[in-house]
N, C-alpha and C. Protein backbone atom coordinates (compact mmCIF):
# COMPACT_ATOMS: atom_id res chain seq x y z
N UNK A 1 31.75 55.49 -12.32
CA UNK A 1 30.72 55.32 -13.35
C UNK A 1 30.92 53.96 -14.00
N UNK A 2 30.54 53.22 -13.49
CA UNK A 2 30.09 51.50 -14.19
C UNK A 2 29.68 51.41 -15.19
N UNK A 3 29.57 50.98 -16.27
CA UNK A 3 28.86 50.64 -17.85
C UNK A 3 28.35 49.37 -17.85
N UNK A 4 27.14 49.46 -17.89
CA UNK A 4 26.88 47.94 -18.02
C UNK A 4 27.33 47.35 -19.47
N UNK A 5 27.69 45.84 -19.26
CA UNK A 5 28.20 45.98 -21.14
C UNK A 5 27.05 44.14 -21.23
N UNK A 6 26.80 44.51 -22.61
CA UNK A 6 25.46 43.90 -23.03
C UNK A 6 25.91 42.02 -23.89
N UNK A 7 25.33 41.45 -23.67
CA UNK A 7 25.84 40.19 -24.74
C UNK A 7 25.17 40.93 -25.84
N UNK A 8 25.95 40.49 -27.17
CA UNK A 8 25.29 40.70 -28.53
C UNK A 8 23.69 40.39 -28.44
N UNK A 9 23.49 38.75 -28.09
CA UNK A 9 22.09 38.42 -28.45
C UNK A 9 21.42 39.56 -27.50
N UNK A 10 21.73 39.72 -26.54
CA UNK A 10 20.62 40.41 -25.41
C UNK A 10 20.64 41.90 -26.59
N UNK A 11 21.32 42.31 -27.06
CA UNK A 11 21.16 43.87 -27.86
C UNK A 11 20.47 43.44 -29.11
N UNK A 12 20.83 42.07 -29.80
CA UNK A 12 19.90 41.51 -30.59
C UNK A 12 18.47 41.94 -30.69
N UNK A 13 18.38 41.28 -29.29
CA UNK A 13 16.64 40.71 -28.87
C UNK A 13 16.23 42.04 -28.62
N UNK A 14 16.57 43.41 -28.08
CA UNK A 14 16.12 44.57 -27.85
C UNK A 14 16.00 44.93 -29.26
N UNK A 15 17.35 45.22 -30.13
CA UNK A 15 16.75 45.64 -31.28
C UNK A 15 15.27 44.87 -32.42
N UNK A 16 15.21 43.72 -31.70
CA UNK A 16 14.02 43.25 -32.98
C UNK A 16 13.03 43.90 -32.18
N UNK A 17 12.74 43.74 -30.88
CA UNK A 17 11.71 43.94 -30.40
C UNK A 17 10.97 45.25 -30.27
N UNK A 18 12.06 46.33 -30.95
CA UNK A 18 11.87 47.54 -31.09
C UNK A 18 11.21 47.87 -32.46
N UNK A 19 11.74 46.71 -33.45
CA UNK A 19 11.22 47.23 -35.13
C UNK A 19 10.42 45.75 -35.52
N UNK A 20 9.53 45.43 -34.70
CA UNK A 20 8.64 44.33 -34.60
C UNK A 20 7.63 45.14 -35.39
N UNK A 21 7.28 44.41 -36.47
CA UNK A 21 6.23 45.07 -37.15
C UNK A 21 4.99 44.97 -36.67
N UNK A 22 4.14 46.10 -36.31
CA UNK A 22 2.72 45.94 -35.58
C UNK A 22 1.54 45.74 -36.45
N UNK A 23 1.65 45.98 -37.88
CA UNK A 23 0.47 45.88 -39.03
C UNK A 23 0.24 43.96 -38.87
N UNK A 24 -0.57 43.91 -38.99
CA UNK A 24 -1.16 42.46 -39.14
C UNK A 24 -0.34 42.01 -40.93
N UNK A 25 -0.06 40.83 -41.02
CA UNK A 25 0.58 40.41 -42.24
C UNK A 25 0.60 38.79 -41.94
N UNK A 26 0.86 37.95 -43.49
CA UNK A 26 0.71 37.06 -43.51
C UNK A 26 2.19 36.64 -44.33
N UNK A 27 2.90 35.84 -44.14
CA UNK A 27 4.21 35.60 -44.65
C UNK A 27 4.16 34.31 -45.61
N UNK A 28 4.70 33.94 -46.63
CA UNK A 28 4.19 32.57 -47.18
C UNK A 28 5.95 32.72 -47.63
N UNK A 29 6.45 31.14 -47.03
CA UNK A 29 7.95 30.83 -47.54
C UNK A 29 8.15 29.70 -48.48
N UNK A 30 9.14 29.89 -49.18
CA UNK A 30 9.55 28.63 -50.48
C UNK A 30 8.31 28.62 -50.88
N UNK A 31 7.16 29.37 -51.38
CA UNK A 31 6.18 29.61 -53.02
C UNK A 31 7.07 29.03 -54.34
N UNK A 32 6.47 28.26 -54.82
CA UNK A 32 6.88 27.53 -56.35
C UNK A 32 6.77 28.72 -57.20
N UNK A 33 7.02 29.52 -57.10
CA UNK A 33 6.30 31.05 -58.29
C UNK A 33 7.49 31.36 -58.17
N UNK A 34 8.18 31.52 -59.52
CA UNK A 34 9.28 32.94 -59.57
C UNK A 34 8.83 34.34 -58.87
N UNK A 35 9.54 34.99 -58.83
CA UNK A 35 9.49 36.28 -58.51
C UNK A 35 8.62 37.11 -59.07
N UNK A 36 9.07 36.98 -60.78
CA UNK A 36 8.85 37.70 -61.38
C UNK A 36 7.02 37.71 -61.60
N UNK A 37 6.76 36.40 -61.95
CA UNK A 37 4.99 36.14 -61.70
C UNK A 37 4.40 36.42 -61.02
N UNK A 38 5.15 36.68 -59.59
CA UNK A 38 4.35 36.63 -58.59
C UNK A 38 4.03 38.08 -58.19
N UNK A 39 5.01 38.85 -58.86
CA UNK A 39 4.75 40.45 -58.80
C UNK A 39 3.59 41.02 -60.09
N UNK A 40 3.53 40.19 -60.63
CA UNK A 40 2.41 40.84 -61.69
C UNK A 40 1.03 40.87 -61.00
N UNK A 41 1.18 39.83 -60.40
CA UNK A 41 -0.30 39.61 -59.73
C UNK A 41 -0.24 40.68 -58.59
N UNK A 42 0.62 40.55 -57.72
CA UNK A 42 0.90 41.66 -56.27
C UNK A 42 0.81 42.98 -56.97
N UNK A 43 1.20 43.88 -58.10
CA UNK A 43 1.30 44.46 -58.55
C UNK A 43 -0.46 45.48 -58.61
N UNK A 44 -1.06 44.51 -59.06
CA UNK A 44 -2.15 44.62 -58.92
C UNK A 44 -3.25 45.12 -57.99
N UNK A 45 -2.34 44.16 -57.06
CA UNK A 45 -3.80 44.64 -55.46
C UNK A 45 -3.23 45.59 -54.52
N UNK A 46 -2.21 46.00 -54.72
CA UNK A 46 -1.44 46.43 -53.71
C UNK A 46 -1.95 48.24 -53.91
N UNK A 47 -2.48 48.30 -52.40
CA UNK A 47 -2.90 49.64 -52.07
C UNK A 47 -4.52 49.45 -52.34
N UNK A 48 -4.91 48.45 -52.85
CA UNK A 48 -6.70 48.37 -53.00
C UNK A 48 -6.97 47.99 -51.48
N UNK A 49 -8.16 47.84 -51.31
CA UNK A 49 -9.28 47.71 -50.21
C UNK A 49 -9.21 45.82 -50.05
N UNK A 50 -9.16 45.08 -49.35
CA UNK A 50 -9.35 43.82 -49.14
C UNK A 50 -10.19 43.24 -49.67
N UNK A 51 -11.96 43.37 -49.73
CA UNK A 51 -12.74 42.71 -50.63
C UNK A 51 -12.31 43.19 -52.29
N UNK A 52 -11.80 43.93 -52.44
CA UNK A 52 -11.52 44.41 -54.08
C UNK A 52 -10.26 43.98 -54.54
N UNK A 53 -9.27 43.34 -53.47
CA UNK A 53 -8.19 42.56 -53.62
C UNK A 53 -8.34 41.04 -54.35
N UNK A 54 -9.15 40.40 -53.16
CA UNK A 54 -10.01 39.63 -53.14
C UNK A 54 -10.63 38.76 -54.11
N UNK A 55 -11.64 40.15 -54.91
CA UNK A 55 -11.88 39.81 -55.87
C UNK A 55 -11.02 39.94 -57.00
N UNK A 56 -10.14 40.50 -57.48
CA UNK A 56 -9.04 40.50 -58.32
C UNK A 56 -8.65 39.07 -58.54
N UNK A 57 -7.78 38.82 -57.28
CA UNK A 57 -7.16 37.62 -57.46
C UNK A 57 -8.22 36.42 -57.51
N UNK A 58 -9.66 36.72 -57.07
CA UNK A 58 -10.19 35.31 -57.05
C UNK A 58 -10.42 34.69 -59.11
N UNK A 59 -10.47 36.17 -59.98
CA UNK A 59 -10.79 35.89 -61.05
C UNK A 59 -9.43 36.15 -62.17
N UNK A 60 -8.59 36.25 -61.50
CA UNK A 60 -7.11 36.51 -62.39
C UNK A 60 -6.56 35.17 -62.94
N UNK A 61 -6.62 34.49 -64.30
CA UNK A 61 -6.48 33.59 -64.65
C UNK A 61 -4.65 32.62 -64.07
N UNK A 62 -4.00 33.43 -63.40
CA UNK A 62 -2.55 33.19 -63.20
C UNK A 62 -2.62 32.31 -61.95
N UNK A 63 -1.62 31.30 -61.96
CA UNK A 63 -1.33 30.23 -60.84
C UNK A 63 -0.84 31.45 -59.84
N UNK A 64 -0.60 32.31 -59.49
CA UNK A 64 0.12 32.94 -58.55
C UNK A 64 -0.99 33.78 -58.12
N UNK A 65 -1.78 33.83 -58.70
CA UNK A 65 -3.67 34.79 -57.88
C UNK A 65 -3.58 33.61 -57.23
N UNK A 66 -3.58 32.24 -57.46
CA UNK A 66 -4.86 31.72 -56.25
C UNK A 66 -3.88 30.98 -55.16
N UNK A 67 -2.61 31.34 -55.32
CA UNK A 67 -1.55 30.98 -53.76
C UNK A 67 -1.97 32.42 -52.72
N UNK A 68 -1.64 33.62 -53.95
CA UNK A 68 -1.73 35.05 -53.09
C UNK A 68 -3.17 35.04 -52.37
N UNK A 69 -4.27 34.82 -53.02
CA UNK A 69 -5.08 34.61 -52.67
C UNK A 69 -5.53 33.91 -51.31
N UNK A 70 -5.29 33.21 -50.99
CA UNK A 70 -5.15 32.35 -49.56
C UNK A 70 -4.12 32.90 -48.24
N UNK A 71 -2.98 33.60 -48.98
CA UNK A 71 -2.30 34.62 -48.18
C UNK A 71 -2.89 35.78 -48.04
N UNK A 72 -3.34 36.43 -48.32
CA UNK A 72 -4.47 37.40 -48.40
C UNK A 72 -5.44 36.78 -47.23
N UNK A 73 -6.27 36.52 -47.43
CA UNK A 73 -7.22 35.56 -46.66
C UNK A 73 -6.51 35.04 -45.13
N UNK A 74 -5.73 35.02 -45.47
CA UNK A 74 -4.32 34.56 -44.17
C UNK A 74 -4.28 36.30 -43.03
N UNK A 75 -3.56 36.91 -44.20
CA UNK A 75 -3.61 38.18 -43.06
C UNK A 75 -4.51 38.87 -42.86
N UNK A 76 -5.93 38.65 -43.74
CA UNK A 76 -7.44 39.09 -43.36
C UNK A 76 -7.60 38.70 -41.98
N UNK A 77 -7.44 37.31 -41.67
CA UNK A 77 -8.00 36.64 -40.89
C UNK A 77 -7.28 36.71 -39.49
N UNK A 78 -5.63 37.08 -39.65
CA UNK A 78 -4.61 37.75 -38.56
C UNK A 78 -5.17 38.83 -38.11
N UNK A 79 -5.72 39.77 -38.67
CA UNK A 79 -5.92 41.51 -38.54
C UNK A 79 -7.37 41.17 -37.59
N UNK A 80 -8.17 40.34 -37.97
CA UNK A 80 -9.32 39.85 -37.02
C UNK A 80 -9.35 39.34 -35.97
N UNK A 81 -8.29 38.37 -35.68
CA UNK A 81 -8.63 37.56 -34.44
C UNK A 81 -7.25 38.19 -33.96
N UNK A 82 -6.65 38.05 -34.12
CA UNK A 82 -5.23 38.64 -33.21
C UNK A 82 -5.02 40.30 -32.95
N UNK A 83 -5.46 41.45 -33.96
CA UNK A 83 -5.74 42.61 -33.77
C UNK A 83 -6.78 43.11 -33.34
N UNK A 84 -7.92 42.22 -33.70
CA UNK A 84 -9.25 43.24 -32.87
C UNK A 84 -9.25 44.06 -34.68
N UNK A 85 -9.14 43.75 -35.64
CA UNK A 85 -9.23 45.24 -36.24
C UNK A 85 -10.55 44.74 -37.64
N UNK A 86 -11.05 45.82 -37.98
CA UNK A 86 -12.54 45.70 -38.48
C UNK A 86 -11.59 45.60 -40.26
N UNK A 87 -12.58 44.23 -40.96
CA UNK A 87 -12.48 44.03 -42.04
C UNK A 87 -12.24 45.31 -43.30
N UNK A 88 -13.93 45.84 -43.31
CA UNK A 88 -13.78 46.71 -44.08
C UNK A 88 -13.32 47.80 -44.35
N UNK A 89 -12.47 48.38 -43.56
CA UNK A 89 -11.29 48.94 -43.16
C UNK A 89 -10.04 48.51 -43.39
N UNK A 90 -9.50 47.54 -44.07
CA UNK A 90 -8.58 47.07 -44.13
C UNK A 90 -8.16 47.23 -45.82
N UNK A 91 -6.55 47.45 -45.92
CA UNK A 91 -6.33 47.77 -47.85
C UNK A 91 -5.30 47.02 -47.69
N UNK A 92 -4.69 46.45 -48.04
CA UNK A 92 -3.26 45.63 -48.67
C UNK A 92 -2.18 47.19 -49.09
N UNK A 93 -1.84 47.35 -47.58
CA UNK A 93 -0.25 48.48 -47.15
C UNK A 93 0.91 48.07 -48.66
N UNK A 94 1.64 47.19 -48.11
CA UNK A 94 2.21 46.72 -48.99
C UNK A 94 2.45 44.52 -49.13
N UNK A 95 2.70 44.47 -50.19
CA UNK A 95 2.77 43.23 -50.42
C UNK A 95 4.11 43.00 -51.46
N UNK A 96 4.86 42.13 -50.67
CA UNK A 96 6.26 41.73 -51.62
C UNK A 96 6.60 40.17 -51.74
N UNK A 97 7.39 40.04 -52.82
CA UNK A 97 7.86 39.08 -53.45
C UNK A 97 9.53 38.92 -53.18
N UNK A 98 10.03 38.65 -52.69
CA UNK A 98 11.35 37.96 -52.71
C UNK A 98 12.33 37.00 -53.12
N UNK A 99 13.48 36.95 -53.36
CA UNK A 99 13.62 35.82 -54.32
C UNK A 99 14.34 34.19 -52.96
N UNK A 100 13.93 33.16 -53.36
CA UNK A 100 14.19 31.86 -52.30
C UNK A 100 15.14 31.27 -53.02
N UNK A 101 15.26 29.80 -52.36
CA UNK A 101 16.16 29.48 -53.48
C UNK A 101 15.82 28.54 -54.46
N UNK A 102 16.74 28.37 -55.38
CA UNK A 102 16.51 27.85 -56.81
C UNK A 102 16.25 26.02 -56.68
N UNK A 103 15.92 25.41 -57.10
CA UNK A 103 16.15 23.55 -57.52
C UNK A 103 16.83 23.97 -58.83
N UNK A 104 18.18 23.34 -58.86
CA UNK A 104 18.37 23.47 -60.07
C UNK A 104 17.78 21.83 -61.02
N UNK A 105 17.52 21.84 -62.26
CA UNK A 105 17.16 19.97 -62.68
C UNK A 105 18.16 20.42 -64.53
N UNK A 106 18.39 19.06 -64.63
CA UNK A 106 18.95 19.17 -65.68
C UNK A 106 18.14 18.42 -66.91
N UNK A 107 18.12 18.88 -68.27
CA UNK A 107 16.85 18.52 -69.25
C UNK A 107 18.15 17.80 -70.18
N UNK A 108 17.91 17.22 -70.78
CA UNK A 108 18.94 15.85 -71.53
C UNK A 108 18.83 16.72 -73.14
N UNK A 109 19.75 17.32 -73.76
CA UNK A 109 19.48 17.66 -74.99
C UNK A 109 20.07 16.82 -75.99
N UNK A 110 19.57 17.33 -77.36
CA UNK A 110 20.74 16.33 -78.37
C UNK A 110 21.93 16.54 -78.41
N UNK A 111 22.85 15.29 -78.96
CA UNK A 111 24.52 15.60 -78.91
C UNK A 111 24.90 15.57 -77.19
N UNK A 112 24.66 14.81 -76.66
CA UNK A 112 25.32 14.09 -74.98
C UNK A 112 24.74 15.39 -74.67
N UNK A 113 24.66 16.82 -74.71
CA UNK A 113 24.43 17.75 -73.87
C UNK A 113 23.68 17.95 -72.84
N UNK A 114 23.54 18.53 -71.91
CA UNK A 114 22.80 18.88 -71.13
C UNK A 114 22.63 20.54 -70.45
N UNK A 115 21.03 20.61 -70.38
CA UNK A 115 20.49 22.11 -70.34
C UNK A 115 20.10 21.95 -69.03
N UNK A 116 20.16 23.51 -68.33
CA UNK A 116 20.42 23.13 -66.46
C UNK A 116 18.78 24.05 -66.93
N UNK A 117 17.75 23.54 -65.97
CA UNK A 117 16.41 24.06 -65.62
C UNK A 117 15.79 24.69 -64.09
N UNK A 118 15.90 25.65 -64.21
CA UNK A 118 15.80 26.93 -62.76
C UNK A 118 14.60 26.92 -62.34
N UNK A 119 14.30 25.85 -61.42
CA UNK A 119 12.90 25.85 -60.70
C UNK A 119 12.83 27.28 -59.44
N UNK A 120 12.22 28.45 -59.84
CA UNK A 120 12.54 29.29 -58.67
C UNK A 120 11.42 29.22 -57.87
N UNK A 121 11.82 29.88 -56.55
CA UNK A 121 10.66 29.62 -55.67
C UNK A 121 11.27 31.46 -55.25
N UNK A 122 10.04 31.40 -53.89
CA UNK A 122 10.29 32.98 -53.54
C UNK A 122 9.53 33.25 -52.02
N UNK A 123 9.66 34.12 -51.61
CA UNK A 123 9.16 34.06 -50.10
C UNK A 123 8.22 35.61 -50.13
N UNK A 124 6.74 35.44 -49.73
CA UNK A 124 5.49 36.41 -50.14
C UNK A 124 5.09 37.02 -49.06
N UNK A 125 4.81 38.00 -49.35
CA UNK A 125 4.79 38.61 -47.40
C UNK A 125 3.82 39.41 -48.18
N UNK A 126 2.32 39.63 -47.39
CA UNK A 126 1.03 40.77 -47.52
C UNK A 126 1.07 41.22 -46.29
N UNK A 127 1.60 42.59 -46.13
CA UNK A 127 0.88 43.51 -45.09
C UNK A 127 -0.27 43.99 -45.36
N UNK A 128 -1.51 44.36 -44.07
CA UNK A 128 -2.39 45.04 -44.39
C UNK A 128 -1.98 46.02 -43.83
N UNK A 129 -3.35 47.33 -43.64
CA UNK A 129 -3.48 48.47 -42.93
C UNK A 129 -4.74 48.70 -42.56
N UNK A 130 -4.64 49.57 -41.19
CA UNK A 130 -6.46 50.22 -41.58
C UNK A 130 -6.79 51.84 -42.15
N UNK A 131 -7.17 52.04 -42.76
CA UNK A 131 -7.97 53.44 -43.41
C UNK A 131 -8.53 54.07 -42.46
């Protein structure tokens, strides 16, 4: 009885290709938006219908509606030409916020001091679904 024995990458490449996500989604990396902003807005659309997403973010006064917004529009437009799958049928599954990494900058205070300033960024991922 022989065992075949596997390189890591080759068991690698089987395991991704097994939990390859099949929902249409749009990924957006290093976003200038903290985390935390960027979930108020996601917060929002997540589990609505695509045109009612849509419109949310097109009229939500926050810098982080009109990045999501275009990501949205991103995996609308994946679920169409690469799935075959019908618009109005489509809801925002889930949508997350992650944290990237920081720029740190330093702000000059009084008395020689100096105050360190946390530019965060974050990495945005919209899955859809169909109904």
């Amino acid at each position: 009885m022989e065992m075949e024995i596997k390189h890591r990458s080759k068991i690698k490449r089987e395991r991704n290709r097994d939990n390859k996500e099949t929902r249409p989604f749009a990924k957006l990396s290093y976003a200038r938006i903290p985390v935390q902003k960027a979930c108020f807005v996601m917060d929002a659309i997540r589990g609505k219908d695509v045109e009612t997403a849509l419109a949310i973010l097109e009229y939500n006064p926050r810098y982080a509606s009109s990045v999501i917004y275009k990501l949205l529009a991103s995996a609308v437009a994946n679920a169409e030409n690469n799935k075959g799958m019908n618009r109005a049928n489509l809801y925002v599954a889930e949508c997350t916020a992650s944290n990237g990494p920081i720029m740190k900058r330093i702000q000059p205070r009084a008395q020689g001091r100096a105050y360190r300033i946390n530019k965060r960024m974050s990495h945005l991922t919209v899955i859809l679904d169909e109904r």
